[in-house]
Protein backbone atom coordinates (compact mmCIF):
# COMPACT_ATOMS: atom_id res chain seq x y z
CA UNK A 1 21.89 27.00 97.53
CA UNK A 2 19.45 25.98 99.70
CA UNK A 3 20.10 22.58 101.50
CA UNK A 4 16.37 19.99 100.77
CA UNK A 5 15.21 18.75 103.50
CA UNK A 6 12.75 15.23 103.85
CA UNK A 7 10.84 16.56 106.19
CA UNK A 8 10.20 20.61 106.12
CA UNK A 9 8.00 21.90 103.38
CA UNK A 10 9.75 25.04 104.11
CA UNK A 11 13.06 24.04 102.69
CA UNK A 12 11.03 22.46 99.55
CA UNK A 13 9.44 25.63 98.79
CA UNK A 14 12.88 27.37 99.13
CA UNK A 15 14.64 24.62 97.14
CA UNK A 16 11.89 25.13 94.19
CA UNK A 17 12.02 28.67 94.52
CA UNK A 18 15.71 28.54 94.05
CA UNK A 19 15.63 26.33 90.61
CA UNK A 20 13.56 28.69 89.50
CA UNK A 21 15.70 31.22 89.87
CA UNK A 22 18.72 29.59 88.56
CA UNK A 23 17.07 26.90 86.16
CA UNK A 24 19.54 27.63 82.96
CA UNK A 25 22.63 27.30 85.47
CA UNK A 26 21.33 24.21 86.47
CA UNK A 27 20.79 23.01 83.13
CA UNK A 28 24.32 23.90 82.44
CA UNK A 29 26.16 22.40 84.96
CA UNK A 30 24.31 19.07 84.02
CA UNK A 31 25.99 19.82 80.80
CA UNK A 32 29.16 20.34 81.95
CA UNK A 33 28.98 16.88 84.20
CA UNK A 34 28.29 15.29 81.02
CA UNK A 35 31.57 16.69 79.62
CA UNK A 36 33.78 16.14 82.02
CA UNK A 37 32.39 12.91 84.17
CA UNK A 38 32.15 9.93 83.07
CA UNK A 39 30.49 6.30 84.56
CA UNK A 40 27.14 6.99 86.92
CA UNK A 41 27.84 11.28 87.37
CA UNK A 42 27.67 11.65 83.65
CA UNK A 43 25.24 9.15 83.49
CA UNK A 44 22.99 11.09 86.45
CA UNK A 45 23.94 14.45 84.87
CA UNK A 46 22.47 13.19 81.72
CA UNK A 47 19.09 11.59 83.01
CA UNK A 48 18.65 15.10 85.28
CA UNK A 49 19.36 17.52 82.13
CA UNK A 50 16.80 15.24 80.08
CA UNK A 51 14.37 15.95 82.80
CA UNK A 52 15.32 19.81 83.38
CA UNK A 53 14.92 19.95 79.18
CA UNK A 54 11.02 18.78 79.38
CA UNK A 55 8.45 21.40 79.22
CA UNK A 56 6.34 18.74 81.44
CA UNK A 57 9.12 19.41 83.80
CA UNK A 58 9.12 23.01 83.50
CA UNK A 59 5.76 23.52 83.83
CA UNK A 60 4.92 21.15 86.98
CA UNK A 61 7.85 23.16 88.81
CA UNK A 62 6.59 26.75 87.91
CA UNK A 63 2.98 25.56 89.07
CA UNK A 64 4.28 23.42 92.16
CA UNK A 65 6.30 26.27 93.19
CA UNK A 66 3.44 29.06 92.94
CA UNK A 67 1.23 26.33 94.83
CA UNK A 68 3.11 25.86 97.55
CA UNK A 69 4.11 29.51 97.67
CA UNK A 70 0.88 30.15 99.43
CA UNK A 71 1.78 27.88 102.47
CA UNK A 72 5.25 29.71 102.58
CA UNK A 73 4.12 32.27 105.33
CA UNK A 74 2.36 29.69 107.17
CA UNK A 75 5.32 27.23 107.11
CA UNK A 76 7.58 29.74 108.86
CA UNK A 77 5.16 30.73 111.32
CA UNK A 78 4.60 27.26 112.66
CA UNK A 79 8.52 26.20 112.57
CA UNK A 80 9.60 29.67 114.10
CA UNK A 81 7.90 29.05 117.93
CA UNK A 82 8.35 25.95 120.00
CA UNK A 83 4.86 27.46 121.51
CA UNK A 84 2.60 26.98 118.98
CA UNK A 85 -0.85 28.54 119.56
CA UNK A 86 -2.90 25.46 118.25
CA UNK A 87 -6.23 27.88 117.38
CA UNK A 88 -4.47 30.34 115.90
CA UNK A 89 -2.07 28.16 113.78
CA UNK A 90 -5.21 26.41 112.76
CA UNK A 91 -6.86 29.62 111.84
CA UNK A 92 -3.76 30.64 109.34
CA UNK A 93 -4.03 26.78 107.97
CA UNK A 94 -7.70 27.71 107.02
CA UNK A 95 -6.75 31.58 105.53
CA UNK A 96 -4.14 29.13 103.44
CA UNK A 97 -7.07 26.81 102.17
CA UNK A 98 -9.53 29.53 101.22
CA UNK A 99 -7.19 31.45 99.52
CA UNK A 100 -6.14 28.36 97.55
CA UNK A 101 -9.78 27.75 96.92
CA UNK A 102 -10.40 31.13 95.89
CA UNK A 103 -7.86 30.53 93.35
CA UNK A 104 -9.78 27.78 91.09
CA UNK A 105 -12.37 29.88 91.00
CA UNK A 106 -9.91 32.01 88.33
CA UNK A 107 -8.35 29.31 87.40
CA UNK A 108 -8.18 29.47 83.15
CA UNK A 109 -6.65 33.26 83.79
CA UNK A 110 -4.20 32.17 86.52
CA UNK A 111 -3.02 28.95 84.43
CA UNK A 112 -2.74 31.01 81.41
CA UNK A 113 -0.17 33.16 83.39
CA UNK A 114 1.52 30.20 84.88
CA UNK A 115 1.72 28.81 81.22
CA UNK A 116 3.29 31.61 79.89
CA UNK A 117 5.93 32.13 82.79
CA UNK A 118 6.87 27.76 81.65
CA UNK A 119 6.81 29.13 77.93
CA UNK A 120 9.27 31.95 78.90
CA UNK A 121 11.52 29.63 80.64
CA UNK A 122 11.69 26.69 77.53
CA UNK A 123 12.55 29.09 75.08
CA UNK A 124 15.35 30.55 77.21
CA UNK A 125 16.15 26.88 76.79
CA UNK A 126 15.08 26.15 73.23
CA UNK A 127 12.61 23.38 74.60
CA UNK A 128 9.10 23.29 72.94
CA UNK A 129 6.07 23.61 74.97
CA UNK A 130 4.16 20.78 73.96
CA UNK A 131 1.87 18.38 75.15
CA UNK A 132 3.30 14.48 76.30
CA UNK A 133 1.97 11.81 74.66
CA UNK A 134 -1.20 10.63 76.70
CA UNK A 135 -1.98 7.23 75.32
CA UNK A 136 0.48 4.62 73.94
CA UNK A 137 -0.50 2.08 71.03
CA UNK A 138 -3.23 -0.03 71.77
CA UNK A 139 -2.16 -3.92 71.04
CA UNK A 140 -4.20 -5.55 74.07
CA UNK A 141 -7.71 -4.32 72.68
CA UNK A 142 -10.36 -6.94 71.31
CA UNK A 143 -11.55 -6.09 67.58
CA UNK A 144 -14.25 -4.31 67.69
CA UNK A 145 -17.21 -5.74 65.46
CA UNK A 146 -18.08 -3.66 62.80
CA UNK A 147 -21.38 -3.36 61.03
CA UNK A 148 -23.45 -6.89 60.50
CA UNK A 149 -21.23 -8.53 58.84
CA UNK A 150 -19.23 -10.95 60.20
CA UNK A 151 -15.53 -11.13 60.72
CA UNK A 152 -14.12 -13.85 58.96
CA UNK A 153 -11.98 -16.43 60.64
């Protein structure tokens, strides 16, 4: 398992690459925790399976990870050499942005495949793909006046 680092993007992209890989392990060792722990492990087990068990979840990691897949390469050329070329490190940084711009412009394809990669995952775990709740109940909201008639007292 790769070791996450604060500060290198390249051991982010390795970490995410690596849940990927072994998301329904993860999922159940949280289980296990749960099982066997007891106090704040169980208790952390339990809040980290919840969050591992929510397509949201799911699908922000498979997108993050593709995302930041494209600044892989460039990540571990700029780390490797402790004499960075400055214009040509600059030049890869741009490659990196135009390709990522090139990618909205096929962006309702590409999501669609993204999508379906999250979908494959959830049902390995029996999770849903469904859409979070995007408003809660309005109680702060004036009442609106309707028609001509007035609102009694």
């Amino acid at each position: 398992m790769p070791i996450l680092s604060e500060t290198r993007w390249l051991a982010r992209i390795d970490m995410l690459s690596w849940l990927m890989q072994h998301y329904t392990e993860n999922v159940d060792a949280m289980e296990q925790i749960c099982m066997e722990s007891s106090g704040q492990p169980a208790s952390d087990a339990t809040s980290y399976k919840f969050s591992l068990l929510s397509f949201q979840f799911i699908i922000s990691v498979v997108i993050i990870q593709f995302v930041l897949g494209y600044s892989r390469a460039l990540s571990v050329a700029l780390q490797a050499t402790v004499d960075c070329d400055l214009i040509a490190a600059h030049d890869d940084a741009r490659t990196v942005v135009r390709a990522l711009e090139n990618l909205r412009e096929g962006t309702r394809f590409l999501y669609q495949q993204l999508y379906d990669i999250a979908v494959e995952l959830a049902s390995k775990l029996d999770v849903l793909p469904q859409k979070s709740r995007t408003t809660g109940k309005q109680t702060r909201r004036s009442r609106p006046n309707i028609g001509s008639r007035p609102i009694p007292p």
